[in-house]
Structure formats: C-alpha cells, structure tokens
PDB file of N, CA and C in Angstrom:
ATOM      1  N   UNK A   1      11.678 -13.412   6.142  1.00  0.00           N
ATOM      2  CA  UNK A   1      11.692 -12.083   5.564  1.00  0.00           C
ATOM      3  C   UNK A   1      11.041 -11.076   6.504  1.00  0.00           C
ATOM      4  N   UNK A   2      11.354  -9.809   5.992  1.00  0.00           N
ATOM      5  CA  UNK A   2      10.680  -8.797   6.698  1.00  0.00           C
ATOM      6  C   UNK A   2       9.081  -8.590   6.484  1.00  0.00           C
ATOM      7  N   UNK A   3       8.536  -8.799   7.797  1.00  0.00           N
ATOM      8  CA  UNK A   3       6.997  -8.583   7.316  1.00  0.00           C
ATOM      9  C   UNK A   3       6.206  -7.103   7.732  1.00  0.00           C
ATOM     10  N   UNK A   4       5.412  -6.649   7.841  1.00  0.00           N
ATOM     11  CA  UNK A   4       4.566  -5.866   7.803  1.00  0.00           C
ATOM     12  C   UNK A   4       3.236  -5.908   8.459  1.00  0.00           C
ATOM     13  N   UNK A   5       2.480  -5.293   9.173  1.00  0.00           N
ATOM     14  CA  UNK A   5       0.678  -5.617   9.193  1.00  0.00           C
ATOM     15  C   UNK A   5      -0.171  -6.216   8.051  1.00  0.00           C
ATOM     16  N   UNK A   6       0.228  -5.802   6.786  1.00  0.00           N
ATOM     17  CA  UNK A   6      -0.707  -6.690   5.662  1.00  0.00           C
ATOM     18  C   UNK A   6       0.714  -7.844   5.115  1.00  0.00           C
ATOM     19  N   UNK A   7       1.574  -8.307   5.798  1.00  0.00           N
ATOM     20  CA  UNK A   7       2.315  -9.396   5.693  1.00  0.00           C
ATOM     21  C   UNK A   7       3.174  -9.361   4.520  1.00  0.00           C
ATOM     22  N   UNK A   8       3.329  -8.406   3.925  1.00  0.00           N
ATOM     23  CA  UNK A   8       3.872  -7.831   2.441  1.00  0.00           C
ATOM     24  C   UNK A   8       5.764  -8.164   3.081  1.00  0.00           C
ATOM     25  N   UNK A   9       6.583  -9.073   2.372  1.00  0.00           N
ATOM     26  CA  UNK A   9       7.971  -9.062   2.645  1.00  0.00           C
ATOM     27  C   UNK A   9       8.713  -8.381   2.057  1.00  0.00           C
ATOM     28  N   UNK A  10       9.991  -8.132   2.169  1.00  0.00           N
ATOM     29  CA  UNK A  10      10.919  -7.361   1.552  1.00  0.00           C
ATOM     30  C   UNK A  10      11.278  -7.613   0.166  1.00  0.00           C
ATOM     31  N   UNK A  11      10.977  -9.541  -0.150  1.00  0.00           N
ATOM     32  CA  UNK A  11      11.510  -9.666  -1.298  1.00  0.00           C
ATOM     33  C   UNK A  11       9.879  -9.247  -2.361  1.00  0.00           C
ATOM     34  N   UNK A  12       8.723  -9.572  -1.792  1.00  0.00           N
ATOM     35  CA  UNK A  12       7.385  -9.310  -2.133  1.00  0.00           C
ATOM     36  C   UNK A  12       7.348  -7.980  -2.535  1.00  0.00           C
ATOM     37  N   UNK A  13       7.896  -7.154  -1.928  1.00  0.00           N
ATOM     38  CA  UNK A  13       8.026  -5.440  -2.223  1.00  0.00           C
ATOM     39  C   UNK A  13       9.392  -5.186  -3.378  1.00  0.00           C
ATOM     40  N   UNK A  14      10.568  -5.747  -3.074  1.00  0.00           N
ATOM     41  CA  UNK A  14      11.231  -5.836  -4.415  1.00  0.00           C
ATOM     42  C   UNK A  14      10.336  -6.197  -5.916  1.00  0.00           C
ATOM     43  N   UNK A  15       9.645  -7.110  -5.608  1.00  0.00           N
ATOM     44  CA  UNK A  15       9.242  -7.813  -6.872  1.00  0.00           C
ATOM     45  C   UNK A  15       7.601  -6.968  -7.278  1.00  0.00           C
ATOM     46  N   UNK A  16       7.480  -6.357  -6.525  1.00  0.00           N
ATOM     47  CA  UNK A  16       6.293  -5.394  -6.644  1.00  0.00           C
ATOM     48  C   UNK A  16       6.981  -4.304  -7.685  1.00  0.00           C
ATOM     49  N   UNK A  17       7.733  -3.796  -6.844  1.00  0.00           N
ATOM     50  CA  UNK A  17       7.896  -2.352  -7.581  1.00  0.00           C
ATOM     51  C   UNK A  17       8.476  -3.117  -9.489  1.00  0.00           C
ATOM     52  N   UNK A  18       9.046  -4.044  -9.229  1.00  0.00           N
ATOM     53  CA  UNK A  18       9.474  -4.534 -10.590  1.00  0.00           C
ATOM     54  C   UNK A  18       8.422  -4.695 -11.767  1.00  0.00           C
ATOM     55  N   UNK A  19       7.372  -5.663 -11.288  1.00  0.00           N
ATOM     56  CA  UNK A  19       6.187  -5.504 -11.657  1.00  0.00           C
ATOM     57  C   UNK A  19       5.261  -4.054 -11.944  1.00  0.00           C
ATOM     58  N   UNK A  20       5.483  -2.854 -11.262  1.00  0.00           N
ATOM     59  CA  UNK A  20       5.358  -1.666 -12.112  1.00  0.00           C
ATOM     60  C   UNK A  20       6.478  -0.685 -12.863  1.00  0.00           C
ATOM     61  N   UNK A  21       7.220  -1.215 -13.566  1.00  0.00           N
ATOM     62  CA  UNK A  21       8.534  -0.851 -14.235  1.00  0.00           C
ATOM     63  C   UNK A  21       9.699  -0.275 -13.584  1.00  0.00           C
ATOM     64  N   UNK A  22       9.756  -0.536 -12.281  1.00  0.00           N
ATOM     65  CA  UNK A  22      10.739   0.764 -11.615  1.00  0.00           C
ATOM     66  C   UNK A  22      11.891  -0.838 -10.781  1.00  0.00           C
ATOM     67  N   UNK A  23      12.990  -0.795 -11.111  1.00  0.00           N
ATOM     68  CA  UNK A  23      14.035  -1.561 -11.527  1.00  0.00           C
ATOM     69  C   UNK A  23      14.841  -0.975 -10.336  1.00  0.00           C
ATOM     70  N   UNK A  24      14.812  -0.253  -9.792  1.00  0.00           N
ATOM     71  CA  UNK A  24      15.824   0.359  -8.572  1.00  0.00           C
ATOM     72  C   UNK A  24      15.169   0.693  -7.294  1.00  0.00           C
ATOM     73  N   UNK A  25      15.951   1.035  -6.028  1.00  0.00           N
ATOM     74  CA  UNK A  25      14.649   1.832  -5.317  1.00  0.00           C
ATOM     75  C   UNK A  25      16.181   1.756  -3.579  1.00  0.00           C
ATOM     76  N   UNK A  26      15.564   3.077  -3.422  1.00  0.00           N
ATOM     77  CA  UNK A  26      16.554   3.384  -1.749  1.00  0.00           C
ATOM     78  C   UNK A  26      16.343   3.073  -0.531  1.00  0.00           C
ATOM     79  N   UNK A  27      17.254   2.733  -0.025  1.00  0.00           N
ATOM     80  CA  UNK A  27      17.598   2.313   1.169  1.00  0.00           C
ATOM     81  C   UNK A  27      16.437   3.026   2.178  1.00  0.00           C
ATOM     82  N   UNK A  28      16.295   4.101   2.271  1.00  0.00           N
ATOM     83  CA  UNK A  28      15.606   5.465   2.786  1.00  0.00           C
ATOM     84  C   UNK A  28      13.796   4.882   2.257  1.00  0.00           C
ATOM     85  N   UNK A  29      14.012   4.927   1.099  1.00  0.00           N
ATOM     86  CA  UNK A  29      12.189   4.574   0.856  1.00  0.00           C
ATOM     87  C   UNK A  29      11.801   3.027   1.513  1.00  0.00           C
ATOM     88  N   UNK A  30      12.869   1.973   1.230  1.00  0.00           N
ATOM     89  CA  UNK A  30      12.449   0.448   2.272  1.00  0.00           C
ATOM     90  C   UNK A  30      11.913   0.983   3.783  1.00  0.00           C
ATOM     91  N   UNK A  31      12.748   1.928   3.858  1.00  0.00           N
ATOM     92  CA  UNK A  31      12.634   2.283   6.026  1.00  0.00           C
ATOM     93  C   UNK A  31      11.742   2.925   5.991  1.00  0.00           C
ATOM     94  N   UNK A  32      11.043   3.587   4.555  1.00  0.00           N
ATOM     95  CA  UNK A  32       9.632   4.441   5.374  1.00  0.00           C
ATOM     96  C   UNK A  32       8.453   3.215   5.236  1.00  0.00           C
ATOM     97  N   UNK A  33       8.508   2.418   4.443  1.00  0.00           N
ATOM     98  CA  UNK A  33       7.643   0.852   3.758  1.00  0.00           C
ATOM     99  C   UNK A  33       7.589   0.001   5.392  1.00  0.00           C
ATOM    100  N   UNK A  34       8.593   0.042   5.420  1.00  0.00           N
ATOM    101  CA  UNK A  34       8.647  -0.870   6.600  1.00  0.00           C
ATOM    102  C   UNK A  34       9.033  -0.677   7.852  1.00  0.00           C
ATOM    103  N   UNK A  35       8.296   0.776   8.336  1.00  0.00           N
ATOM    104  CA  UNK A  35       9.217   1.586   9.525  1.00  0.00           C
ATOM    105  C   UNK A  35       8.671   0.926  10.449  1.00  0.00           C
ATOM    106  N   UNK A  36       7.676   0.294  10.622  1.00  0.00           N
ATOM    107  CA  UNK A  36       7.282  -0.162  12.032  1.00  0.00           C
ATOM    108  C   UNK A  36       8.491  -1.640  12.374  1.00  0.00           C
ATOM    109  N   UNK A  37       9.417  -1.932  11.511  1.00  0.00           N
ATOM    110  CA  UNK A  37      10.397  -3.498  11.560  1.00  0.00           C
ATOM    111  C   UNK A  37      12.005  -3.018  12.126  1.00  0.00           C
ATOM    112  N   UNK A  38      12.384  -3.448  12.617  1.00  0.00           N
ATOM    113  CA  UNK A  38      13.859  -3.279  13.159  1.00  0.00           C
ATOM    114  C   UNK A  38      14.431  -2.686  12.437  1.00  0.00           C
ATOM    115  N   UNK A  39      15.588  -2.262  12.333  1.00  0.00           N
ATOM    116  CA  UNK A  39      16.422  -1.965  11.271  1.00  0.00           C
ATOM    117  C   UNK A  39      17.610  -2.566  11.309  1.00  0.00           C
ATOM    118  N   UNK A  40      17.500  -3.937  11.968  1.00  0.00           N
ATOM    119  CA  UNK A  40      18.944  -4.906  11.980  1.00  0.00           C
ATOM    120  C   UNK A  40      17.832  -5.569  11.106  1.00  0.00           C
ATOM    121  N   UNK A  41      16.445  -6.158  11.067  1.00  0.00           N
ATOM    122  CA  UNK A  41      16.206  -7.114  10.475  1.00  0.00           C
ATOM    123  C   UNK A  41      16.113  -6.588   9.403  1.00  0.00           C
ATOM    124  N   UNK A  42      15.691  -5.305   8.618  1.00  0.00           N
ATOM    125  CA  UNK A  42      15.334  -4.904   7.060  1.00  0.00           C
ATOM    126  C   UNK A  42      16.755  -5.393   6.638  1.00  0.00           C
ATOM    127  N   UNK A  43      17.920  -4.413   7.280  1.00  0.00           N
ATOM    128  CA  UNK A  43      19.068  -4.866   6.481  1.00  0.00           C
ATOM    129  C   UNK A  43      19.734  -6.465   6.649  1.00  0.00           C
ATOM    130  N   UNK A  44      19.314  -7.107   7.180  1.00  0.00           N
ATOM    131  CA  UNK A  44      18.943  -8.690   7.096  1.00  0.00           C
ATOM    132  C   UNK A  44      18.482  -9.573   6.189  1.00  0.00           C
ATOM    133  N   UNK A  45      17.586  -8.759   5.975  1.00  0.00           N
ATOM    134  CA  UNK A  45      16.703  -9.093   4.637  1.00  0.00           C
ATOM    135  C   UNK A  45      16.616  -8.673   3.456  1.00  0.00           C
ATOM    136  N   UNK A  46      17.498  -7.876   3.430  1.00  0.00           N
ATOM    137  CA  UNK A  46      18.299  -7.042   2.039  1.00  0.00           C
ATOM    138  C   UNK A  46      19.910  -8.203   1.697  1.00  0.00           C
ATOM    139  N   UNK A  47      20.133  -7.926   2.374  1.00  0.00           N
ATOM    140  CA  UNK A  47      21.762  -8.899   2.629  1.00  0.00           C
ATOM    141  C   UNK A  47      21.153 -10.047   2.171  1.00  0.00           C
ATOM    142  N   UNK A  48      19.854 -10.986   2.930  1.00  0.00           N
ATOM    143  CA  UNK A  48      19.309 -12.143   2.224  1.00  0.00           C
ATOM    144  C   UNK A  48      19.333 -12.550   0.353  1.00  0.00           C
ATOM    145  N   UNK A  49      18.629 -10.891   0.127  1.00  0.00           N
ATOM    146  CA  UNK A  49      18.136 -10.725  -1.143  1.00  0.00           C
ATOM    147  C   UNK A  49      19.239 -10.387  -2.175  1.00  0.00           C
ATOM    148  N   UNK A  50      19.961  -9.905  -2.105  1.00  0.00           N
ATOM    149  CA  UNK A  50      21.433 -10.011  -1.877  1.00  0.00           C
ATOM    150  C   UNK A  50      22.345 -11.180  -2.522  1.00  0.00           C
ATOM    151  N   UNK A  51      21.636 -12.106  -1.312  1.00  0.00           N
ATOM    152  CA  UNK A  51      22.846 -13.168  -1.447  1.00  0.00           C
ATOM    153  C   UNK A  51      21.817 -14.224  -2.356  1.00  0.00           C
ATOM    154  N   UNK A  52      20.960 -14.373  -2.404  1.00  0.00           N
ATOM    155  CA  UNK A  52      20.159 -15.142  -3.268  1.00  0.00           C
ATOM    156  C   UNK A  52      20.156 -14.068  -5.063  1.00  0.00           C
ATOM    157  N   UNK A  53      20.851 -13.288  -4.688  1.00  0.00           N
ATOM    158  CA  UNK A  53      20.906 -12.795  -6.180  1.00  0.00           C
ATOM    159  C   UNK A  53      19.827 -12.338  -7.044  1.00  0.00           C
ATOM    160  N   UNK A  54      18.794 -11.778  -6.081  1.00  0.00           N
ATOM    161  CA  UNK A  54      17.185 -11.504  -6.361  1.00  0.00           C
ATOM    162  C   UNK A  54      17.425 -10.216  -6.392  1.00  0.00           C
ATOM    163  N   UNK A  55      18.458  -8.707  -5.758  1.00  0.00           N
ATOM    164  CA  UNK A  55      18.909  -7.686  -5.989  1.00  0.00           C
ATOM    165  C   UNK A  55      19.972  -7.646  -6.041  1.00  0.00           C
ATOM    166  N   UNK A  56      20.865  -6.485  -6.225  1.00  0.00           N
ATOM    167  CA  UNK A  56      22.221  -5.739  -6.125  1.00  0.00           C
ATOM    168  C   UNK A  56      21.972  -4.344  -5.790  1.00  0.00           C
ATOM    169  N   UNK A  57      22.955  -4.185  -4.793  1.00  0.00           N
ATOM    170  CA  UNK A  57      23.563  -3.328  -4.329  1.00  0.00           C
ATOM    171  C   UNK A  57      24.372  -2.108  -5.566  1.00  0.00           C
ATOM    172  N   UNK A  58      24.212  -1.552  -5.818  1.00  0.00           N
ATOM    173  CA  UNK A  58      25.085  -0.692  -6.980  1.00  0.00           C
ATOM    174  C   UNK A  58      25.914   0.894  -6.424  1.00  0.00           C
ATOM    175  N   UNK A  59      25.519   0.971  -5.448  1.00  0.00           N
ATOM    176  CA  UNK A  59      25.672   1.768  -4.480  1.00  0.00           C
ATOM    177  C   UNK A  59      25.489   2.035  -3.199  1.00  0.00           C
ATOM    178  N   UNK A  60      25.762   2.334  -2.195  1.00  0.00           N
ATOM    179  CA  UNK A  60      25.436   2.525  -0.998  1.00  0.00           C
ATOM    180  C   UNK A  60      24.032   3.210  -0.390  1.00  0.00           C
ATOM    181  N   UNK A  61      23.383   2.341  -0.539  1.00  0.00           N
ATOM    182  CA  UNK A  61      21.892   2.612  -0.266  1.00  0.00           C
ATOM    183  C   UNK A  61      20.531   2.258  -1.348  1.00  0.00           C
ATOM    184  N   UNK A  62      21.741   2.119  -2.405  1.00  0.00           N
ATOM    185  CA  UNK A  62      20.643   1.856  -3.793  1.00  0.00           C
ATOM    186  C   UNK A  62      20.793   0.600  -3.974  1.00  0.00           C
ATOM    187  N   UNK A  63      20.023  -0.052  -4.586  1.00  0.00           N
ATOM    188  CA  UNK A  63      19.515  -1.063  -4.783  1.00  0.00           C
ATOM    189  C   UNK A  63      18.656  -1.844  -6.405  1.00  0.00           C
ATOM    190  N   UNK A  64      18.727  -2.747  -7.478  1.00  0.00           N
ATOM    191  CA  UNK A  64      18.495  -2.876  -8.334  1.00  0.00           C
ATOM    192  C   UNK A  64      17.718  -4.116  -8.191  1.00  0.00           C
TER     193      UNK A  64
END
C-alpha cells in the first residue's frame, strides 16, 4: 500500500475517514494526504482497493 512518514496506508485512510461517518471522499483530497507518494503508486493502490472490493469508484475521481 501507499505509505506516508507516520506509515498511515491508503486502505488505513479509507477506513479512517469511515470510522468518522464520511462514506465518500476525492481523488484530489487522497493527492493532497499523500502528496509526498507517486502518483502511479496512489492510483495503484486505489485500483488495489478497488479490486479487493474495500471501495468503489462511482465516478471519476470519487470514491465510496
């Protein structure tokens, strides 16, 4: 997964924001979370999350 300086992953940050009621979240807010990480690997690790069926895609950039 995508990590960070305090080691926080992409699916760790999905399941965060879930844990404070907010069920969606943009493409645009992941890249400011995790701007110091590639941007082949975030969307790597979205596609992961994705395919393990841990989010959906509902739109182009949004995310559930």
């Amino acid at each position: 997964m995508v990590a960070i300086k305090n080691k926080k992953t992409l699916e760790s940050y999905a399941r965060d924001l879930l844990s404070q009621g907010k069920y969606g979240f943009a493409l645009d807010e992941v890249r400011k979370v995790f701007s110091s990480q590639n941007w082949v690997a975030i969307k790597s690790a979205l596609k992961r999350l994705v395919n393990k069926e841990q989010i959906i895609s509902i739109h182009k950039g949004y995310y559930l």
